[in-house]
Protein backbone atom coordinates (compact mmCIF):
# COMPACT_ATOMS: atom_id res chain seq x y z
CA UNK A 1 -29.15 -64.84 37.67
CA UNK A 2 -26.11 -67.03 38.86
CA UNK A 3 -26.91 -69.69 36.72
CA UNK A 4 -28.13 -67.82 33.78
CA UNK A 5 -24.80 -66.68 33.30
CA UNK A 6 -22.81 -69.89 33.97
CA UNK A 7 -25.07 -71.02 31.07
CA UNK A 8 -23.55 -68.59 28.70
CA UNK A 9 -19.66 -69.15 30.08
CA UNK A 10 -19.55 -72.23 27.47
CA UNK A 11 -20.54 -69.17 24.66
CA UNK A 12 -17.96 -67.26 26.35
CA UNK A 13 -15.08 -68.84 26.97
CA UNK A 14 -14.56 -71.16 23.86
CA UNK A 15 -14.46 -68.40 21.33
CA UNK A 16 -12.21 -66.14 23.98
CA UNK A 17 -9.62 -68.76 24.13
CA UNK A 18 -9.43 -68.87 20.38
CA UNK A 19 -9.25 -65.36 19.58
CA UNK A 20 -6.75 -64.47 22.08
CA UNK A 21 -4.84 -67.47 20.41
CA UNK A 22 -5.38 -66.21 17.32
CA UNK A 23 -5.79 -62.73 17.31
CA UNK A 24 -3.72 -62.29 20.40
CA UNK A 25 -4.83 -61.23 24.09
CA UNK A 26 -5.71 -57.57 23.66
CA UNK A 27 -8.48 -58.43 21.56
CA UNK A 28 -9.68 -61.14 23.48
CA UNK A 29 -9.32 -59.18 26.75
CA UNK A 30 -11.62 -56.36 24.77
CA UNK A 31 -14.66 -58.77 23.88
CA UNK A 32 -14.28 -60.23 27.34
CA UNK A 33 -14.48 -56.25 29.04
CA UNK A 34 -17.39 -55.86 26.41
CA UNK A 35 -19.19 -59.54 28.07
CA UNK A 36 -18.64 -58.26 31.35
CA UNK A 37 -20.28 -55.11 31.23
CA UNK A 38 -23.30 -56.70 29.74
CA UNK A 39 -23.81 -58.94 32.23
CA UNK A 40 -23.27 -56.48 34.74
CA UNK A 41 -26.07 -54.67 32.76
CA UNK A 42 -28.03 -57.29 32.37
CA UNK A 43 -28.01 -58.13 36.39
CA UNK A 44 -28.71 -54.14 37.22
CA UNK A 45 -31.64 -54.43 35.38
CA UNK A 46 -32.94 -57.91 36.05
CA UNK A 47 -32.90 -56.33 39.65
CA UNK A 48 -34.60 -53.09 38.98
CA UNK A 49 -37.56 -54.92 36.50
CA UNK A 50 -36.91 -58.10 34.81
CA UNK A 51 -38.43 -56.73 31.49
CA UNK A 52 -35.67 -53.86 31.59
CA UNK A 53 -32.52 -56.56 30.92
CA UNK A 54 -32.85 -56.53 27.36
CA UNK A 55 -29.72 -53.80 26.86
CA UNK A 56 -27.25 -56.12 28.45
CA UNK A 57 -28.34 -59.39 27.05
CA UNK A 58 -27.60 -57.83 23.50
CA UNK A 59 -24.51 -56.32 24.76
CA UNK A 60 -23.31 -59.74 25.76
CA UNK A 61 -24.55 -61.48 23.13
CA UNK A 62 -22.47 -58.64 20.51
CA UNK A 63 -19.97 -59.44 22.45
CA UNK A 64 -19.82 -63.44 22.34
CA UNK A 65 -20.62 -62.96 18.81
CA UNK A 66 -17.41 -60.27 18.62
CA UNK A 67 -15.37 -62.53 20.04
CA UNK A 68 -16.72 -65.82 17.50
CA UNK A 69 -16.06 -63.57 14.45
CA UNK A 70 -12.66 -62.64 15.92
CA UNK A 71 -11.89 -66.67 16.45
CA UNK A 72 -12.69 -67.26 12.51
CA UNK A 73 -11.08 -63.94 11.39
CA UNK A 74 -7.86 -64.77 12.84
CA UNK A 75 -8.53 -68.71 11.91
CA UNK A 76 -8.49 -67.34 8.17
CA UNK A 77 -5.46 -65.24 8.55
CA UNK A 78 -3.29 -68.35 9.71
C-alpha cells in the first residue's frame, strides 16, 4: 500500500507544482484534496477486499489527470 502510492507521488507532484504555478494554489490545493481522498479510498478498500479499490484508484487517477490538464491549461494561457 505504502509503496503503491509513493509510486504515483512522481504523477502527483510534477503536475501539482505546475498548476499551482500556473493556475495558482487554490486549484492546485483542490486536485491535491481530490488525490488525497482517493487514496484514502483506495487504502479503505484495499483493506476491506482488494478487488473493492477500484473507486479510489479512478478518483486519484481523475485527479492526477485534473491536475495535468490544469498544468497545460494554464501553460496555454501564459
Amino acid at each position: 500500500m505504502q509503496a503503491n502510492t509513493l509510486e504515483q507521488l512522481p504523477l502527483v507532484l510534477a503536475p501539482l507544482w505546475l498548476c499551482a504555478y500556473y493556475l495558482g494554489d487554490t486549484w492546485a490545493a483542490a486536485g491535491a484534496l481530490l488525490w488525497c481522498l482517493g487514496r484514502i479510498l483506495y487504502a479503505l478498500g484495499y483493506y476491506r477486499d482488494p478487488s473493492k479499490r477500484e473507486a479510489g484508484f479512478i478518483i486519484g487517477m481523475l485527479a492526477c489527470g485534473a491536475l495535468v490538464a490544469g498544468s497545460v491549461f494554464g501553460l496555454l494561457l501564459q
